[in-house]
Protein backbone atom coordinates (compact mmCIF):
# COMPACT_ATOMS: atom_id res chain seq x y z
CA UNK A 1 19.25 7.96 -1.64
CA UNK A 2 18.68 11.11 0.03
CA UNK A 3 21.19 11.07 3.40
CA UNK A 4 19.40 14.14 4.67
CA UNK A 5 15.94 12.76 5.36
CA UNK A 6 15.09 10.38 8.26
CA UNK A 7 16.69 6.72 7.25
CA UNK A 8 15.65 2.95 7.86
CA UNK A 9 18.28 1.11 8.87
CA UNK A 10 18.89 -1.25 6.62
CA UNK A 11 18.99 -5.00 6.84
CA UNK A 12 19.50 -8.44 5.13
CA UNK A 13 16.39 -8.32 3.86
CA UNK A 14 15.98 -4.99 3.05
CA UNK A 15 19.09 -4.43 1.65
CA UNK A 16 18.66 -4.35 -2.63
CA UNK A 17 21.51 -6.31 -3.95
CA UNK A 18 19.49 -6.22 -7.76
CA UNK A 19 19.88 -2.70 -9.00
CA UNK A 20 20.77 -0.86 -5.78
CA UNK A 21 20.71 2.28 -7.06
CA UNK A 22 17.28 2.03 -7.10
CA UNK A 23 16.80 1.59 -3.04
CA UNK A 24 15.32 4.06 -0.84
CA UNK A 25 15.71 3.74 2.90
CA UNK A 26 13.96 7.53 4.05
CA UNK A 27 10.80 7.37 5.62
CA UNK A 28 9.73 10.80 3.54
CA UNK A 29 9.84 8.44 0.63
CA UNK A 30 8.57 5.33 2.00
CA UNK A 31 6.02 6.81 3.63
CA UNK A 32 4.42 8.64 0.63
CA UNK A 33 4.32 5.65 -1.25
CA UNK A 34 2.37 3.90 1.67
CA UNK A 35 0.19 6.86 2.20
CA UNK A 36 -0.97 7.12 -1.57
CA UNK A 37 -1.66 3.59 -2.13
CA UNK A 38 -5.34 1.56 -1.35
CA UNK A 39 -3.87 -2.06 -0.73
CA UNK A 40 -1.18 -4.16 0.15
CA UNK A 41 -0.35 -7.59 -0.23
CA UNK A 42 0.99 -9.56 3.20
CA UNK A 43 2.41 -12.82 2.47
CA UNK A 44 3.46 -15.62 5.02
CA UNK A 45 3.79 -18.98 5.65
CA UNK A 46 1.20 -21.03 8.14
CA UNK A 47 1.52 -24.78 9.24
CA UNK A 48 3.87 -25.10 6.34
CA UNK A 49 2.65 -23.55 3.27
CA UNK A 50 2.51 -20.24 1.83
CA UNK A 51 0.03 -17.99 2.13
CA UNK A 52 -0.79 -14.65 0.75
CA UNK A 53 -3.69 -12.11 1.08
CA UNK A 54 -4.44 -8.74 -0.63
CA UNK A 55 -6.07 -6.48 1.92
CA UNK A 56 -6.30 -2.45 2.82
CA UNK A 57 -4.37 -0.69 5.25
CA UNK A 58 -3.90 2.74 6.87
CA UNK A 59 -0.35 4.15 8.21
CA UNK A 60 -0.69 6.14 11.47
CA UNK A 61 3.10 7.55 12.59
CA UNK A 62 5.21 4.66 12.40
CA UNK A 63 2.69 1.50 12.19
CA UNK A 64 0.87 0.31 9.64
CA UNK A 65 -2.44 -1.57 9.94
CA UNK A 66 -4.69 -3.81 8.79
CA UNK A 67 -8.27 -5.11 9.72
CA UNK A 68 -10.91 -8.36 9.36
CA UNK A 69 -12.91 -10.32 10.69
CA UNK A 70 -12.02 -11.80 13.98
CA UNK A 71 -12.67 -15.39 13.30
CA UNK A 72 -11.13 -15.53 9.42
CA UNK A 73 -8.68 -18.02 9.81
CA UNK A 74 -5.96 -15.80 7.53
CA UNK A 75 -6.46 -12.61 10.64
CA UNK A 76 -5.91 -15.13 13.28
CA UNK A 77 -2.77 -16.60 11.92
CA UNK A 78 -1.74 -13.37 11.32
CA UNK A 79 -2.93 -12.36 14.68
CA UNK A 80 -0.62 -14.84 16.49
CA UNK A 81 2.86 -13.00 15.87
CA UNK A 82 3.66 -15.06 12.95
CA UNK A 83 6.72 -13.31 10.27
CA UNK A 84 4.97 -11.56 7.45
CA UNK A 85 5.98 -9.86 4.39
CA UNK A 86 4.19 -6.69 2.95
CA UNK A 87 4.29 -5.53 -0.38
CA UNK A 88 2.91 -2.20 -1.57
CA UNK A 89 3.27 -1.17 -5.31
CA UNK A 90 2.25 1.78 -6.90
CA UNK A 91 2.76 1.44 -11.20
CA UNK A 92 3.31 3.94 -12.81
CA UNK A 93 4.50 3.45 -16.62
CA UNK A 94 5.21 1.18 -19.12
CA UNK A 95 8.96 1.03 -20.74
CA UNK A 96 8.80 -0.05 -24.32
CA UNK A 97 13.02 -0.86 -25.20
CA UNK A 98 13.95 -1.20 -28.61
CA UNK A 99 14.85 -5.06 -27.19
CA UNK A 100 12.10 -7.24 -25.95
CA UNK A 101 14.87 -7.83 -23.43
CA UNK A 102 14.97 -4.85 -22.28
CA UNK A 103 11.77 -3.51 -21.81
CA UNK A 104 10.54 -2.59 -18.32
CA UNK A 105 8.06 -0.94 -15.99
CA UNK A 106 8.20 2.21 -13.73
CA UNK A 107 7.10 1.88 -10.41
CA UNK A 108 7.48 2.43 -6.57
CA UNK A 109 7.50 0.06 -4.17
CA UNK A 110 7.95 -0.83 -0.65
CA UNK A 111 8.23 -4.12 1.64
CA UNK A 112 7.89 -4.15 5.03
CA UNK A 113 9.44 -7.60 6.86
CA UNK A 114 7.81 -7.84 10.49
CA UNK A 115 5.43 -9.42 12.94
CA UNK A 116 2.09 -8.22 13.87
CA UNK A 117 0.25 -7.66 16.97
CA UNK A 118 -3.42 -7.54 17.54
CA UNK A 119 -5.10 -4.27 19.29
CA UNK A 120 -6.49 -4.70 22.36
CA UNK A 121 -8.08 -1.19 23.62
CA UNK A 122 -11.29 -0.67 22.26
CA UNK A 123 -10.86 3.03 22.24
CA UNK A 124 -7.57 2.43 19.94
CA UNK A 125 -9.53 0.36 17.90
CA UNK A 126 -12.00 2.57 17.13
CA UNK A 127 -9.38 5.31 16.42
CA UNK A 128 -7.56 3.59 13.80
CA UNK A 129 -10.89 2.00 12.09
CA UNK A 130 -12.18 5.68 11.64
CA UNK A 131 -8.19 5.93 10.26
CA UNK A 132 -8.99 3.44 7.89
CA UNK A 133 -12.10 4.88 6.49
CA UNK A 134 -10.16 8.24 5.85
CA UNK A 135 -6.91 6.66 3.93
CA UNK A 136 -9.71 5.35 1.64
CA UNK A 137 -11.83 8.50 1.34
CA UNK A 138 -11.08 11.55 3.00
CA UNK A 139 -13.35 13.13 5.04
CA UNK A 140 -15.64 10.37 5.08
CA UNK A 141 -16.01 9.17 8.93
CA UNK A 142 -16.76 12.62 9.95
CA UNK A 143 -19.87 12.65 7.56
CA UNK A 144 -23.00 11.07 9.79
CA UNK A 145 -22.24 7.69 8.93
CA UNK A 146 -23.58 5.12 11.60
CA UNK A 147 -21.28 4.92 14.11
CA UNK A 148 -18.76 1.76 14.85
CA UNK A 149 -20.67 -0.20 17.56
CA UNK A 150 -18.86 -2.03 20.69
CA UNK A 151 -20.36 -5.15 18.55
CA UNK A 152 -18.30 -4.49 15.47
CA UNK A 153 -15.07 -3.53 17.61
CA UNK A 154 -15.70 -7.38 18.78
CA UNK A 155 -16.07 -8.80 15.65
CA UNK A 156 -12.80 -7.02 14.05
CA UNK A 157 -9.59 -7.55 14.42
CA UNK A 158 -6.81 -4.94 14.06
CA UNK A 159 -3.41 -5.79 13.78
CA UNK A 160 -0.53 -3.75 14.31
CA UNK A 161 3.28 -4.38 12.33
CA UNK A 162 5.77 -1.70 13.21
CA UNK A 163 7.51 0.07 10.07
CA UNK A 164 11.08 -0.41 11.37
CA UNK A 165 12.66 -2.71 8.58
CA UNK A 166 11.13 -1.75 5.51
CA UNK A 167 12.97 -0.47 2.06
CA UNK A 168 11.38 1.11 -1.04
CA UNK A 169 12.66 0.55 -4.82
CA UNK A 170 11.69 3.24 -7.60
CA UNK A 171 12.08 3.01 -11.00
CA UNK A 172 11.95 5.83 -13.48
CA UNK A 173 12.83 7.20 -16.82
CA UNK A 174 13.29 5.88 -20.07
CA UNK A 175 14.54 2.20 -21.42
CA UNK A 176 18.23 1.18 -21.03
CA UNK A 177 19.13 0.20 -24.18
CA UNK A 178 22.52 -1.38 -25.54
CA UNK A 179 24.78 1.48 -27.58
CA UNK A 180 24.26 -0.70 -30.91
CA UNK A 181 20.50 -0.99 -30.61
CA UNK A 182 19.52 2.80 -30.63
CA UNK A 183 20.07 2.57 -34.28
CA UNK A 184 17.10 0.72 -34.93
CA UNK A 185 14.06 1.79 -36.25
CA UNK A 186 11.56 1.00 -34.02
CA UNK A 187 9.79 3.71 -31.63
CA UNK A 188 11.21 3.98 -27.78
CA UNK A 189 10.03 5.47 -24.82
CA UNK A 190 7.22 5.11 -22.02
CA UNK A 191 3.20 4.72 -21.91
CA UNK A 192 2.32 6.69 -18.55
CA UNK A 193 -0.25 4.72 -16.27
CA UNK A 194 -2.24 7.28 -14.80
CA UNK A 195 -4.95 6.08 -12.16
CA UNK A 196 -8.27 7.86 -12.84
CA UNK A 197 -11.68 7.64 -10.55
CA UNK A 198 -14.66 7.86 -12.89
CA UNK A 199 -17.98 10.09 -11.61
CA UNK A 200 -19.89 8.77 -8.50
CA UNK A 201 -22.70 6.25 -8.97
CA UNK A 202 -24.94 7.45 -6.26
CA UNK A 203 -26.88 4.23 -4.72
CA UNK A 204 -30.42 3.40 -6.31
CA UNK A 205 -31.61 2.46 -2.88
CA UNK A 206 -31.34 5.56 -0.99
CA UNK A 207 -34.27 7.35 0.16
CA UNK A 208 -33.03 10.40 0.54
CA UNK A 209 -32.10 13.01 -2.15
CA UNK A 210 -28.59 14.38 -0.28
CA UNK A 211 -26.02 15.23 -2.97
CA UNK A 212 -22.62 13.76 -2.85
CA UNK A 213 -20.37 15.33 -0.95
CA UNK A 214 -17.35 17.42 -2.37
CA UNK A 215 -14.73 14.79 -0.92
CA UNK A 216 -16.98 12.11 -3.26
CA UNK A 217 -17.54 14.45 -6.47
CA UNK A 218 -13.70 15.74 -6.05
CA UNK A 219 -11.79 12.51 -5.25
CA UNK A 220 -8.78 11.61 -6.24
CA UNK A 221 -6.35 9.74 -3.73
């Protein structure tokens, strides 16, 4: 954990009690994470049962956000200041042990504990929608697309959860291996996972001949 950087203060449940050497409470590292992955996870529990829903996000300062559809029953639960938990994970090895016990992945991960709270100002809403279209693809809501109407700002809802108890865990390096078992025979180490974009499919349906734009041919959040 690095002391020098901005910290999270921790809490109950942020606090790694499973390999806590592993826990990082700075926002410099938290925050990359967020800011380099495409979609989160938010699970909670509605009129009794558990629920969980895999959905994008953006990170402006020190909020994170999601979007939908104003009458989907999962945005409106979520919309009504219910707990939620939000999972981020970013993979980026496999760890092959010389035990089946003891093999293992490499990753970095966050969770954010809080409650959300829907966006009322239309001008804020628009803001953070353009937000959301930029996490994804950079560059892209400046790029003529048909603007966000007042009809769409009614139909979506944008919720708001405050990154103030969050904690990431990282995992890295090779396996951990008892002393007795690196005499055995049998090959060790990690398979990097590498996420690659493949070359732009431009749509068959458009009528006119515009190239893709660098930010399309050259992506690669």
């Amino acid at each position: 954990m690095n002391k020098n950087k901005p910290q999270i203060k921790k809490t109950k449940r942020t606090t790694l009690n499973r390999f806590p050497n592993r826990g990082q409470y700075d926002t410099d590292t938290i925050y990359s994470i967020l800011d380099s992955a495409l979609i989160c996870h938010i699970a909670y529990v509605y009129k009794d049962e558990p629920r969980i829903i895999p959905t994008a996000f953006a990170r402006i300062e020190n909020d994170l956000f999601i979007h939908g559809s104003r009458v989907a029953g999962n945005i409106k639960a979520l919309a009504s200041g219910i707990m939620a938990s939000i999972s981020i994970t970013r993979l980026d090895g496999l760890v092959l042990a010389r035990s089946g016990f003891n093999h293992s992945m490499n990753y970095r991960s966050v969770i954010i504990h809080g409650t959300g709270t829907k966006v009322e100002n239309n001008e804020e809403k628009f803001s953070i929608l353009n937000v959301f279209i930029d996490h994804l693809i950079p560059g892209r809501s400046d790029d003529g697309l048909k603007p966000i109407s007042e009809q769409d700002l009614i139909d979506t809802t944008v919720i708001r959860y405050p990154l103030n108890e969050m904690s990431a865990k990282i995992r890295t390096g090779h396996p951990n291996d008892e002393d007795e078992d690196y005499n055995l025979p049998v090959w060790a180490g990690v398979i990097p996972i590498l996420r690659q974009f493949g070359e732009p499919i431009t749509d068959p349906k458009m009528r006119h001949s515009t190239p893709a734009p660098d930010y399309v041919k050259n992506y690669h959040k």
